[in-house]
C-alpha atoms as a PDB file:
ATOM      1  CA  UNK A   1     138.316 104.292 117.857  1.00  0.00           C
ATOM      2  CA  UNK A   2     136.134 107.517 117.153  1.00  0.00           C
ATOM      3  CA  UNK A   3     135.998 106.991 113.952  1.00  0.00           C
ATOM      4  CA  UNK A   4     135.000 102.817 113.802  1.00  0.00           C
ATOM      5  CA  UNK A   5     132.140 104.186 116.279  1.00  0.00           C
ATOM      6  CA  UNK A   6     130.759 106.211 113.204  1.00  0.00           C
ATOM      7  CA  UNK A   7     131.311 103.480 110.698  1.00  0.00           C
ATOM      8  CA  UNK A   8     128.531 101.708 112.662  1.00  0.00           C
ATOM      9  CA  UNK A   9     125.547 102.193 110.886  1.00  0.00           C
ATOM     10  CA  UNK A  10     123.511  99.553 113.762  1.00  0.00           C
ATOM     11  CA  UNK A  11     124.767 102.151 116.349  1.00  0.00           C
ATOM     12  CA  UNK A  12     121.812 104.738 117.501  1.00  0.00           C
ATOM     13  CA  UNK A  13     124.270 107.817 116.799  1.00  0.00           C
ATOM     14  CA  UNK A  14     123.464 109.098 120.413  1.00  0.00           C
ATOM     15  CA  UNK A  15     125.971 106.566 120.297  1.00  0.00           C
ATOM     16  CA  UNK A  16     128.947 107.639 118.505  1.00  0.00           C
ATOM     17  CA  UNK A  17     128.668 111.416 118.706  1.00  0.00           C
ATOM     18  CA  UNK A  18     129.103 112.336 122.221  1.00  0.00           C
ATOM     19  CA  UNK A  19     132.671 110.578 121.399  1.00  0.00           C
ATOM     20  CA  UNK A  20     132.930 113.039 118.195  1.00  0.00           C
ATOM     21  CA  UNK A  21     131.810 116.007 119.551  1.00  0.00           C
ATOM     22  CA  UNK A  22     134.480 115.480 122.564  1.00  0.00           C
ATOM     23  CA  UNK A  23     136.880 114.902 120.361  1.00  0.00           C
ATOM     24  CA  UNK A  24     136.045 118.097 118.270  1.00  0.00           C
ATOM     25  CA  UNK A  25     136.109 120.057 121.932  1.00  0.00           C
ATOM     26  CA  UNK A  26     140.070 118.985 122.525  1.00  0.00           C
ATOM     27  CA  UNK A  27     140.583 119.684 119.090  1.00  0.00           C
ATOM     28  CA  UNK A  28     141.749 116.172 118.142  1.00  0.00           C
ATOM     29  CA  UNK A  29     139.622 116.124 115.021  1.00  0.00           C
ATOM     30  CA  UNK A  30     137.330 118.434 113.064  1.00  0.00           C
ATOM     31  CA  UNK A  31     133.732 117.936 111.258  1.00  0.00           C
ATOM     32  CA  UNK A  32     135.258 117.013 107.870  1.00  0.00           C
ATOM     33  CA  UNK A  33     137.964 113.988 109.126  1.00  0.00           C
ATOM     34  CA  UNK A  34     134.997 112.666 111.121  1.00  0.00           C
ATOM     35  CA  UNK A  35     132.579 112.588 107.755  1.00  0.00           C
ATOM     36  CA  UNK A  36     135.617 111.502 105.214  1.00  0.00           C
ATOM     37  CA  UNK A  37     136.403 108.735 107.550  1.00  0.00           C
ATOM     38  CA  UNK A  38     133.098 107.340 107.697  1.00  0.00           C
ATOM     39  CA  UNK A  39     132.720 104.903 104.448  1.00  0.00           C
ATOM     40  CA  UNK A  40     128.704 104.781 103.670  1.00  0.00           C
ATOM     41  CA  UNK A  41     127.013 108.209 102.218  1.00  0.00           C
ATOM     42  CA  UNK A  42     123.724 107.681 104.341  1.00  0.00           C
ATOM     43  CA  UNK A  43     125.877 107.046 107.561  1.00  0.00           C
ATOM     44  CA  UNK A  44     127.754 110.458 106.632  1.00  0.00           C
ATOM     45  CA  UNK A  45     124.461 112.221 106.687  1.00  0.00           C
ATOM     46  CA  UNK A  46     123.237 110.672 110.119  1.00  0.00           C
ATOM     47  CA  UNK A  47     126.093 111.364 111.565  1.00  0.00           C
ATOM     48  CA  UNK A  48     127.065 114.825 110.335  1.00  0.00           C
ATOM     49  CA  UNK A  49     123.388 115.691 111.969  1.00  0.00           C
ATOM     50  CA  UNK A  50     123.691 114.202 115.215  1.00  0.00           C
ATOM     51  CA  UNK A  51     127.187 115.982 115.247  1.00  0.00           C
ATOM     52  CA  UNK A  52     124.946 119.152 114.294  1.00  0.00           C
ATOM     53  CA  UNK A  53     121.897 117.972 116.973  1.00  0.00           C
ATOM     54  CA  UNK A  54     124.209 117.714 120.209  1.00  0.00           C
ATOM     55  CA  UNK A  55     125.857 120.962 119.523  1.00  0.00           C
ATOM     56  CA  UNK A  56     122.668 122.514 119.157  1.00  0.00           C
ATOM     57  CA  UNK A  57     120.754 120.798 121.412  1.00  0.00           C
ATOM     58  CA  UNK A  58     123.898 121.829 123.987  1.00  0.00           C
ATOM     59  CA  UNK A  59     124.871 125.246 123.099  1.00  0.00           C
ATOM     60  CA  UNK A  60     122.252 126.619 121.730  1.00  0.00           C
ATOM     61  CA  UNK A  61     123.752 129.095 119.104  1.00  0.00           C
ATOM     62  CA  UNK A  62     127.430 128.620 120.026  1.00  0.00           C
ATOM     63  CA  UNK A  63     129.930 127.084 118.865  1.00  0.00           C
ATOM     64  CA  UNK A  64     128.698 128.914 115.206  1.00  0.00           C
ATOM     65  CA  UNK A  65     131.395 127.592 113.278  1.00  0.00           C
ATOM     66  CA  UNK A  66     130.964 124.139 114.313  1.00  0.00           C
ATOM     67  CA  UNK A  67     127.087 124.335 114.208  1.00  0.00           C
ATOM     68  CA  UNK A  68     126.709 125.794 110.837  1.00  0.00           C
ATOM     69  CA  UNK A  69     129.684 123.119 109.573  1.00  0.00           C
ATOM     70  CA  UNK A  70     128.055 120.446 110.584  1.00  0.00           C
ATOM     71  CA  UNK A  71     124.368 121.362 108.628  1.00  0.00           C
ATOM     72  CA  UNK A  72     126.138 122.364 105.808  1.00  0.00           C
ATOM     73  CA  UNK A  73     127.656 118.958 105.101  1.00  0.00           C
ATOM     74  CA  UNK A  74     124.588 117.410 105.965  1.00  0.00           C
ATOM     75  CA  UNK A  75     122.890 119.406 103.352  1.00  0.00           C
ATOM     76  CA  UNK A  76     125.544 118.627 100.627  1.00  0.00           C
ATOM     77  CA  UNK A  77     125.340 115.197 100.996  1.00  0.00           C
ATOM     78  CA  UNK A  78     121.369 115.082 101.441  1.00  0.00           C
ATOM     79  CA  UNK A  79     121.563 116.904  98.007  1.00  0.00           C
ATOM     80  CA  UNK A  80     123.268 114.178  96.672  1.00  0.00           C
ATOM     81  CA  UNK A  81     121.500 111.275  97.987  1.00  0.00           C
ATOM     82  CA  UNK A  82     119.610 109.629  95.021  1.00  0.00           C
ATOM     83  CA  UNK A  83     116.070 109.387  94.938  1.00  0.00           C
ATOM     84  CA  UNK A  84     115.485 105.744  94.196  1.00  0.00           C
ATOM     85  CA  UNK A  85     112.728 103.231  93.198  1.00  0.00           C
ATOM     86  CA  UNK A  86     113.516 100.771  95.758  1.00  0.00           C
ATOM     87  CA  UNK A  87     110.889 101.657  98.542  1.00  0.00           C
ATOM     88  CA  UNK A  88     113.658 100.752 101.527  1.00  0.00           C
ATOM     89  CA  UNK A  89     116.199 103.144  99.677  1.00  0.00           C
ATOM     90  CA  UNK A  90     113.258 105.303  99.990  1.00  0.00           C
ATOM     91  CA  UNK A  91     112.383 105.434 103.411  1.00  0.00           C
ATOM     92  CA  UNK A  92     115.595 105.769 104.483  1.00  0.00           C
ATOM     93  CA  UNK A  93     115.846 108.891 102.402  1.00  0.00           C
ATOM     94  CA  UNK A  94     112.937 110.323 104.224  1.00  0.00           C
ATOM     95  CA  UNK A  95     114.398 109.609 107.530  1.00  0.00           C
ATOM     96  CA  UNK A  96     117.423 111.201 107.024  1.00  0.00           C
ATOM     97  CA  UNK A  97     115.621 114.614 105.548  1.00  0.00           C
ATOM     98  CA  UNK A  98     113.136 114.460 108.393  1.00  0.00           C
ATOM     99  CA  UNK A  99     116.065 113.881 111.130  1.00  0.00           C
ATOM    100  CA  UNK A 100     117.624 117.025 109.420  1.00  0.00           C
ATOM    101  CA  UNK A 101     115.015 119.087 109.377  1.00  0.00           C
ATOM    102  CA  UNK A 102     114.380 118.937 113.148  1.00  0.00           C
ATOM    103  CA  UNK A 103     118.004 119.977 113.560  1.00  0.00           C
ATOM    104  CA  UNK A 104     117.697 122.613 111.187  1.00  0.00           C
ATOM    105  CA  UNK A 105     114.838 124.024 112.028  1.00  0.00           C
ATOM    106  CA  UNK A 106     115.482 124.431 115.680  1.00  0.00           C
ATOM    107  CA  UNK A 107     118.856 125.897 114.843  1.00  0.00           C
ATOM    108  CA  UNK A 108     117.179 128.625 112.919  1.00  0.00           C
ATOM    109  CA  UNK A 109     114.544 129.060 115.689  1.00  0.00           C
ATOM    110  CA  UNK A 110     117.802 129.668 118.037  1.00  0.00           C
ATOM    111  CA  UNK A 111     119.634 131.671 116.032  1.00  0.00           C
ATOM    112  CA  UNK A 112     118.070 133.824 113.231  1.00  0.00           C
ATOM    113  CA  UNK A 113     120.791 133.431 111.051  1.00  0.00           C
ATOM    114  CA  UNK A 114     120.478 133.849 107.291  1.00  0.00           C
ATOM    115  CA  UNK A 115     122.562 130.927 106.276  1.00  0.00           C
ATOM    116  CA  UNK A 116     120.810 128.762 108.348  1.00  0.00           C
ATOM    117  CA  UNK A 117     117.143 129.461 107.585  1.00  0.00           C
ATOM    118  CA  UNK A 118     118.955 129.347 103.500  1.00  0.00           C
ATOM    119  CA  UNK A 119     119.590 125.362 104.874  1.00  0.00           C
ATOM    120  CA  UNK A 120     116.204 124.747 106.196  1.00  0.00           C
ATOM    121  CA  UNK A 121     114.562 126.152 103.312  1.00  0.00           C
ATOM    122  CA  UNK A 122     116.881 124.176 101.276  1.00  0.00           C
ATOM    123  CA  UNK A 123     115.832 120.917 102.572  1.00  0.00           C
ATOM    124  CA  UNK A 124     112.269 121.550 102.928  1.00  0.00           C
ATOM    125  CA  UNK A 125     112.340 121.925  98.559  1.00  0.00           C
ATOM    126  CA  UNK A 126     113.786 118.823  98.712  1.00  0.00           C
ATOM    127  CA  UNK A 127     110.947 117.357 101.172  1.00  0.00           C
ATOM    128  CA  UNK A 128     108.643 118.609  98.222  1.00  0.00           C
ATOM    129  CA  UNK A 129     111.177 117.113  95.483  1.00  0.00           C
ATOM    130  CA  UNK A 130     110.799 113.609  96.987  1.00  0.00           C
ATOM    131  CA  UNK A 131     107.066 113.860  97.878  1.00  0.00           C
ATOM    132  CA  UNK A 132     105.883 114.887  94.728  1.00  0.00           C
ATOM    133  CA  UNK A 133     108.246 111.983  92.920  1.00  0.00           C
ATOM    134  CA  UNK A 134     106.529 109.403  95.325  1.00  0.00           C
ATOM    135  CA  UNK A 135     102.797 109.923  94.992  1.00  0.00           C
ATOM    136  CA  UNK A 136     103.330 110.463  91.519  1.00  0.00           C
ATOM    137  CA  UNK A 137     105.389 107.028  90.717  1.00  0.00           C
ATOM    138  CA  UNK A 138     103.870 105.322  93.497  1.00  0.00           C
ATOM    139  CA  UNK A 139     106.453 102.757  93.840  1.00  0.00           C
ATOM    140  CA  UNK A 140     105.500  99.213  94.456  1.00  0.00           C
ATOM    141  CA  UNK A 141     105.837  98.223  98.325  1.00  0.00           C
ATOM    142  CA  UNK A 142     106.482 101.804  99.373  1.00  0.00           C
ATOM    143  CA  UNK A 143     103.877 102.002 102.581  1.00  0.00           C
ATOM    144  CA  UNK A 144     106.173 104.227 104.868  1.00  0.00           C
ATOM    145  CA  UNK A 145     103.465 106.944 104.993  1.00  0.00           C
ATOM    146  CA  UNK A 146     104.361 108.708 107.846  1.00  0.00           C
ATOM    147  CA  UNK A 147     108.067 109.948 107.126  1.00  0.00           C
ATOM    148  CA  UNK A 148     105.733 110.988 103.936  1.00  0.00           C
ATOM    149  CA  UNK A 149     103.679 113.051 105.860  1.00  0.00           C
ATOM    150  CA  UNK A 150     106.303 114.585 107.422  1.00  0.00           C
ATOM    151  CA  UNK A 151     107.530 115.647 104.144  1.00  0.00           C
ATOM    152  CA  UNK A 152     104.617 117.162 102.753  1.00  0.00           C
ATOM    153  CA  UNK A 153     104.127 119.247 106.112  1.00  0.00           C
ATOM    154  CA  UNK A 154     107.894 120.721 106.152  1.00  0.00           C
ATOM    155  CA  UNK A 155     107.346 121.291 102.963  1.00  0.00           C
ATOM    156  CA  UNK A 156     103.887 123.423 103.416  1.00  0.00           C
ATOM    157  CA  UNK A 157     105.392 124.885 106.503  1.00  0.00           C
ATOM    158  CA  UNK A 158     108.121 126.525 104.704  1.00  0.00           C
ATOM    159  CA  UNK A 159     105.598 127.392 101.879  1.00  0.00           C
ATOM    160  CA  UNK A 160     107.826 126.366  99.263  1.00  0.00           C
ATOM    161  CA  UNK A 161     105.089 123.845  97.400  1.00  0.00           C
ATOM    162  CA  UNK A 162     104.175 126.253  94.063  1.00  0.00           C
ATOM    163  CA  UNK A 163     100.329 126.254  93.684  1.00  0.00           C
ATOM    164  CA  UNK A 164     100.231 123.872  90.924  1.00  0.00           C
ATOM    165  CA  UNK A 165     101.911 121.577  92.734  1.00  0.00           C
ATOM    166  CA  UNK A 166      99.750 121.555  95.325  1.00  0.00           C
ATOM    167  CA  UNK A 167      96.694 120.866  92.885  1.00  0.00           C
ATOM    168  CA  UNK A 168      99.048 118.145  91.657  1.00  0.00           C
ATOM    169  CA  UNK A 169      99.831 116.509  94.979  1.00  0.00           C
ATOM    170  CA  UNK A 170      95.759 117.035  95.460  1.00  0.00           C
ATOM    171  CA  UNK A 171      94.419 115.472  92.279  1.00  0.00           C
ATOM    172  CA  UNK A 172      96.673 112.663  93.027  1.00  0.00           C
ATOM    173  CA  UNK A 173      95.688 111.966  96.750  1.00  0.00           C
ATOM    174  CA  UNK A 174      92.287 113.745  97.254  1.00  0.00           C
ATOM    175  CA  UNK A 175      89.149 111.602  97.125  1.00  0.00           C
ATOM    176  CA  UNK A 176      87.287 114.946  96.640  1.00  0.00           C
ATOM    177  CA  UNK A 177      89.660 115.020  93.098  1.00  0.00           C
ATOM    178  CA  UNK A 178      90.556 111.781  92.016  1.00  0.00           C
ATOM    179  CA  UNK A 179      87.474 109.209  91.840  1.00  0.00           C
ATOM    180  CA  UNK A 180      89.264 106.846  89.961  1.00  0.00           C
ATOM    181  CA  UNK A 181      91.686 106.310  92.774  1.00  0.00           C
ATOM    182  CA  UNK A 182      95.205 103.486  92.633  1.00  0.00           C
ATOM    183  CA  UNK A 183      95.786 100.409  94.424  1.00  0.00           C
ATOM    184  CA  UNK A 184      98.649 102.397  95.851  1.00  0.00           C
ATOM    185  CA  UNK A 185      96.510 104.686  97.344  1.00  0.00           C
ATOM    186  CA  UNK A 186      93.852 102.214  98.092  1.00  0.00           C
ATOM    187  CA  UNK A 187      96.201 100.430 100.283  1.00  0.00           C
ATOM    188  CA  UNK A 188      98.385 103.188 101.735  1.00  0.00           C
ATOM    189  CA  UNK A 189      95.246 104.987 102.821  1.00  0.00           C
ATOM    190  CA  UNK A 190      92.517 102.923 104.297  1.00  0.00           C
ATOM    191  CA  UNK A 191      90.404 103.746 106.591  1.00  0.00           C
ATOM    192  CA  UNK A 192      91.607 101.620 109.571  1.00  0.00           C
ATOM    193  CA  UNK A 193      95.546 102.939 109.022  1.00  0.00           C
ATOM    194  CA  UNK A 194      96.374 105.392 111.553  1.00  0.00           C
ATOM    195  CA  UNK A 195      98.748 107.856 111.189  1.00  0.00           C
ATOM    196  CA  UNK A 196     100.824 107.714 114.630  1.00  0.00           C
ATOM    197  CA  UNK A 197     102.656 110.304 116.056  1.00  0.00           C
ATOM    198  CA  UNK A 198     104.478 111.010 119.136  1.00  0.00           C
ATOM    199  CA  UNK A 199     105.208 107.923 121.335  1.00  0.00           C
ATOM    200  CA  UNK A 200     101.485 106.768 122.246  1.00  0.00           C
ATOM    201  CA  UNK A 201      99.083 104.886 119.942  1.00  0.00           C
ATOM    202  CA  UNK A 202      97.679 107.808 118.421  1.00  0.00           C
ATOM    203  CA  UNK A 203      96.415 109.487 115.213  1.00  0.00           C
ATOM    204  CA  UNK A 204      94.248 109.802 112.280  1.00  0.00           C
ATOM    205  CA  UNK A 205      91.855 107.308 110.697  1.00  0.00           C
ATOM    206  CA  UNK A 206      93.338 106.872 106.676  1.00  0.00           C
ATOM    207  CA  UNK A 207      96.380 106.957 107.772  1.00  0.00           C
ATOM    208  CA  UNK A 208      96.461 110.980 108.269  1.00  0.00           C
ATOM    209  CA  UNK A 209      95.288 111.420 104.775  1.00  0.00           C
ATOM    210  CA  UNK A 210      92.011 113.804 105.137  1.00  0.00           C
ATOM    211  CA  UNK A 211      94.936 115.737 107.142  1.00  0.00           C
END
């Protein structure tokens, strides 16, 4: 039954993973049956994190086993997730790296652990890896600009954007740079777009962009 709750991709995984995770505590199952038994690759990365987000979000720094299990699966399987053209494929991509990096992140902030700020760093190149690919292809019907955003900024927090590729990204995006601006970016960032963020109606004009 467990595991046909995490083959359910419609499920919210707040969902499914209190059922894992008490599992896991009477030692019924462990991190890797849960993730094998689950058939989709993008449903193995949400749920290996909300495995890794309730055990954080519950304990903290303990159980470490468990904790640091859980992220590095995630991470594994983020690192294989394909950067596609399809703008659904994605977003979805995005989601999942952002979800992780909120795990990840407070993880590290809990526990200064080497391994884990290795994992946060980790994904945070690959929130640069994916935002550089999608401003430069710009692909048609993409217009999910604020798991983009979110992107960029884990990336810049974790200072792990080289300097050219932040002139890249710039030329690209900045109306100070580029006069002879895309349709892309025409439509992605007008003026009336706003960027929202937290759960009020609230944000920057150009959708965030100037930001």
């Amino acid at each position: 039954q467990t595991f046909k709750l995490a083959n359910e991709p419609k499920l919210s995984p707040e969902f499914p993973v209190p059922v894992i995770t008490e599992q896991l505590i009477r030692g019924n199952l462990t991190i890797p049956e849960v993730i094998n038994a689950v058939k989709d690759p993008a449903q193995k990365i949400k749920i290996a994190t909300g495995i890794a987000s309730q055990l954080v979000m519950q304990g903290r720094y303990e159980p470490r086993k468990e904790i640091l299990q859980s992220l590095t699966i995630a991470d594994s399987l983020l690192e294989q997730f394909p950067i596609s053209n399809n703008s659904k494929e994605l977003s979805k991509g995005l989601k999942l790296i952002h979800d992780f990096s909120v795990t990840a992140d407070l993880a590290f902030f809990l526990n200064q652990d080497k391994k884990l700020y290795s994992i946060a760093e980790q994904n945070a190149k690959r929130s640069a890896q994916w935002s550089i690919q999608i401003l430069k292809k710009q692909p048609e019907g993409f217009n999910d600009i604020q798991n983009l955003s979110l992107a960029i900024e884990d990336a810049i927090n974790h200072k792990v954007f080289s300097s050219s590729e932040i002139n890249q990204v710039l030329k690209i995006i900045s109306p100070f740079e580029n006069q002879s601006r895309t349709p892309w970016l025409e439509k992605n960032y007008q003026r009336d777009k706003v960027l929202l963020r937290g759960s009020f109606d609230y944000g920057s004009r150009f959708n965030g962009l100037y930001q």
